[in-house]
C-alpha atoms as a PDB file:
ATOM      1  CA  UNK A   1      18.424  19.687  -6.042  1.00  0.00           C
ATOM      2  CA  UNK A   2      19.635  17.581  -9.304  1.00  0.00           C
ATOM      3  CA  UNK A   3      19.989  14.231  -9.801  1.00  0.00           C
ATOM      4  CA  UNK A   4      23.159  12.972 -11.595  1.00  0.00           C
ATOM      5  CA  UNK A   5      24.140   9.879 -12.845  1.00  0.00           C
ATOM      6  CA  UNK A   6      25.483   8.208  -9.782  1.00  0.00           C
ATOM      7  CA  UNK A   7      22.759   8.930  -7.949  1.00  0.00           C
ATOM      8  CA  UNK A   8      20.111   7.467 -10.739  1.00  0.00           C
ATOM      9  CA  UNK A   9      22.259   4.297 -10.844  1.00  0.00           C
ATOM     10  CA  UNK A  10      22.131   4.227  -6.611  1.00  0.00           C
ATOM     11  CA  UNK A  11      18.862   4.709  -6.911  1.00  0.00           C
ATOM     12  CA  UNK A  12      18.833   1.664  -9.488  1.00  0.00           C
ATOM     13  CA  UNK A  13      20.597  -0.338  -6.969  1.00  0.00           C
ATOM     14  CA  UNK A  14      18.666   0.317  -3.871  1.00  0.00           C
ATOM     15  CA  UNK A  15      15.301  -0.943  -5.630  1.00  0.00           C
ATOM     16  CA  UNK A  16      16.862  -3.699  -7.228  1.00  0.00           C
ATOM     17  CA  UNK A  17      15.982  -2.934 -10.835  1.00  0.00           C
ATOM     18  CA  UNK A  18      18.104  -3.546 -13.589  1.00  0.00           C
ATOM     19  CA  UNK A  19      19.270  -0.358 -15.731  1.00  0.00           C
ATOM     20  CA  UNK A  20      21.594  -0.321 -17.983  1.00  0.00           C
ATOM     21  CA  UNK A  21      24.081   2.997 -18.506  1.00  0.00           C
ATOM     22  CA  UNK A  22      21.859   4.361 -21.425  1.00  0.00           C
ATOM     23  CA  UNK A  23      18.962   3.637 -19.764  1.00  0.00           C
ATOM     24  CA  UNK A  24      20.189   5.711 -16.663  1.00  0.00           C
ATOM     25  CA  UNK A  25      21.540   8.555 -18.763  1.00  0.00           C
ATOM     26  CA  UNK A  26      17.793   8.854 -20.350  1.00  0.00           C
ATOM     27  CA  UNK A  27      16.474   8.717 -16.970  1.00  0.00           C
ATOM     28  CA  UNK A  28      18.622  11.702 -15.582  1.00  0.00           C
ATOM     29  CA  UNK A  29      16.919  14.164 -16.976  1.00  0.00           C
ATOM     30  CA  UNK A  30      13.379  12.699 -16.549  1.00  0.00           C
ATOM     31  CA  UNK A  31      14.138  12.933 -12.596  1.00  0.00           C
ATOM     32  CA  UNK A  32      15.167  16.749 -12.917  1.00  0.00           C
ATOM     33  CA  UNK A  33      12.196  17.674 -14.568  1.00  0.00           C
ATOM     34  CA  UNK A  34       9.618  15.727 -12.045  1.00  0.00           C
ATOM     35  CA  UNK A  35      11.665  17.532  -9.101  1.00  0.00           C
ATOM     36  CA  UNK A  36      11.585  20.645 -11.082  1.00  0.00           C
ATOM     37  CA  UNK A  37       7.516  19.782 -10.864  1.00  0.00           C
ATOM     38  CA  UNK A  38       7.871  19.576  -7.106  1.00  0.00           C
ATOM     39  CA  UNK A  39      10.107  22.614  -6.446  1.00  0.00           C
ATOM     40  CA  UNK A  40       7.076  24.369  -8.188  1.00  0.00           C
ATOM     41  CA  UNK A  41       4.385  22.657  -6.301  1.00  0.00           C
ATOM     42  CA  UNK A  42       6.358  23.835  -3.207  1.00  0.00           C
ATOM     43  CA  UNK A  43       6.103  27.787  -4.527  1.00  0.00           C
ATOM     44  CA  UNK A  44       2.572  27.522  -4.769  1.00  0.00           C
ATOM     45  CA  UNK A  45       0.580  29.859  -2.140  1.00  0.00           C
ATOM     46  CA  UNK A  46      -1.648  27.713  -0.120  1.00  0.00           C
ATOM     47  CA  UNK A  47      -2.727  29.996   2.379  1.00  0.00           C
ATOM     48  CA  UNK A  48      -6.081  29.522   3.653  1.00  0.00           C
ATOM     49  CA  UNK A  49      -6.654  25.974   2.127  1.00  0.00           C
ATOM     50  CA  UNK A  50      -7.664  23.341   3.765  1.00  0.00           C
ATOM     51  CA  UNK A  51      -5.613  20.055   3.432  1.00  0.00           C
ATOM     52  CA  UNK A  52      -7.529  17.553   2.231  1.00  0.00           C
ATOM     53  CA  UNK A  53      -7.459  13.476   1.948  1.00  0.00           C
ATOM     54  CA  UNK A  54      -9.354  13.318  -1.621  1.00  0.00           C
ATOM     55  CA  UNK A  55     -10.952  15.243  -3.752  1.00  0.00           C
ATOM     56  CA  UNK A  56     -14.152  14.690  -3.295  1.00  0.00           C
ATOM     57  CA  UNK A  57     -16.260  14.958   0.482  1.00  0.00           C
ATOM     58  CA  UNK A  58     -15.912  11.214   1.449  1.00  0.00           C
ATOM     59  CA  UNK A  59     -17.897  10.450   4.408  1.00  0.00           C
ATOM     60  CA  UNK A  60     -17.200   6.733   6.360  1.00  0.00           C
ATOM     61  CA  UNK A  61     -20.329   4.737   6.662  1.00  0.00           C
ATOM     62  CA  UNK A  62     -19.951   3.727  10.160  1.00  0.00           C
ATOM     63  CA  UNK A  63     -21.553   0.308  11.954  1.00  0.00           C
ATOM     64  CA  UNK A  64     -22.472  -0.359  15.308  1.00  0.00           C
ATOM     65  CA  UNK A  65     -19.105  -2.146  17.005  1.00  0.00           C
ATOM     66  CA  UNK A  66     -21.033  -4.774  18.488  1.00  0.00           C
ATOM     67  CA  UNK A  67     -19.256  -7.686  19.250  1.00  0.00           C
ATOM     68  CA  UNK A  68     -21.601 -11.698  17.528  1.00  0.00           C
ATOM     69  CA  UNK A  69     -20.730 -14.669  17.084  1.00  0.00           C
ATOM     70  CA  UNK A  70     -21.700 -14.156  13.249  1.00  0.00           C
ATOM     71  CA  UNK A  71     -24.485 -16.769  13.658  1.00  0.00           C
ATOM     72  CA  UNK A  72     -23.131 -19.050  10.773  1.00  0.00           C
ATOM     73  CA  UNK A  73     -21.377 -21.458  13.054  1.00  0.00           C
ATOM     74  CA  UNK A  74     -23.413 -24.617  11.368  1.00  0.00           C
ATOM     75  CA  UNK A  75     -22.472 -22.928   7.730  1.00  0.00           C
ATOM     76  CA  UNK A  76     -18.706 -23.133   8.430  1.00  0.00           C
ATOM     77  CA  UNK A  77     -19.001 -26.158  10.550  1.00  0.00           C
ATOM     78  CA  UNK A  78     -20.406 -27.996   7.045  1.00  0.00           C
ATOM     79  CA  UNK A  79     -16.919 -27.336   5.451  1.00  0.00           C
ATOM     80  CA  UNK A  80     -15.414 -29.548   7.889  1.00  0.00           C
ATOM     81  CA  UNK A  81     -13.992 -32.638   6.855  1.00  0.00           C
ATOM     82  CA  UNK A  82     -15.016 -33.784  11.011  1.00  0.00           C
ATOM     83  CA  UNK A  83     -16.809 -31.559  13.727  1.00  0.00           C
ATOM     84  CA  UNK A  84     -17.409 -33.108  17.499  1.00  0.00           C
ATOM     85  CA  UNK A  85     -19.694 -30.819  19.629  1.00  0.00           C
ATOM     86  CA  UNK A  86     -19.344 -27.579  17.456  1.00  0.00           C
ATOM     87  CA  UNK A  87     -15.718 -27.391  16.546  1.00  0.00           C
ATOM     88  CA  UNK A  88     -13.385 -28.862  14.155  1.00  0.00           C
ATOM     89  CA  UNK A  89     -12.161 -32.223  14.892  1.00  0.00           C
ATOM     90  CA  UNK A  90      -7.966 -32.631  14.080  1.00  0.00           C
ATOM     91  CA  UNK A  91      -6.327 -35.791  14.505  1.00  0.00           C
ATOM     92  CA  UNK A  92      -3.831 -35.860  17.426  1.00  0.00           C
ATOM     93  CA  UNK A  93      -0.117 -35.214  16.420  1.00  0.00           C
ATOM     94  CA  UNK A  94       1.578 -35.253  19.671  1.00  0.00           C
ATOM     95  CA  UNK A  95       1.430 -38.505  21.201  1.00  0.00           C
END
């Protein structure tokens, strides 16, 4: 596959960034050579490797899902301009 001019100034288009003709005559051979860079990556023999999601061993430090009340209810409660009986106080704008 080869990119051409057209397709460069589509491309242009479609992401809504400014290019002028010089600008996408430079950039039509920078696209060949990065999917030159994938046709190879596609060559490669990958048999018996194991895909991966980074490259190094990440392992998720997992909580309990236990469902609180966070216990702060009086700490956000203070940032209220007016509370009444534990929640925030709005004025009434529907009459």
């Amino acid at each position: 596959m080869s990119i051409d001019l057209q397709t460069v100034k589509k491309i242009a288009s479609l992401s809504r960034i400014s290019v002028t003709d010089a600008e996408a005559e430079a950039m039509v051979p920078e696209l060949n050579n990065i999917l030159g860079w994938v046709e190879q990556l596609g060559e490669v023999d990958v048999t018996g490797v194991e895909p991966m999601t980074a490259v190094i061993p990440n392992h998720q430090r997992l909580r309990q899902d236990v469902v609180t009340d966070g216990n702060v209810r009086d700490k956000v409660l203070a940032n209220a301009p007016q509370a009444e009986h534990g929640f925030f106080a709005v004025p009434k704008v529907i009459e």
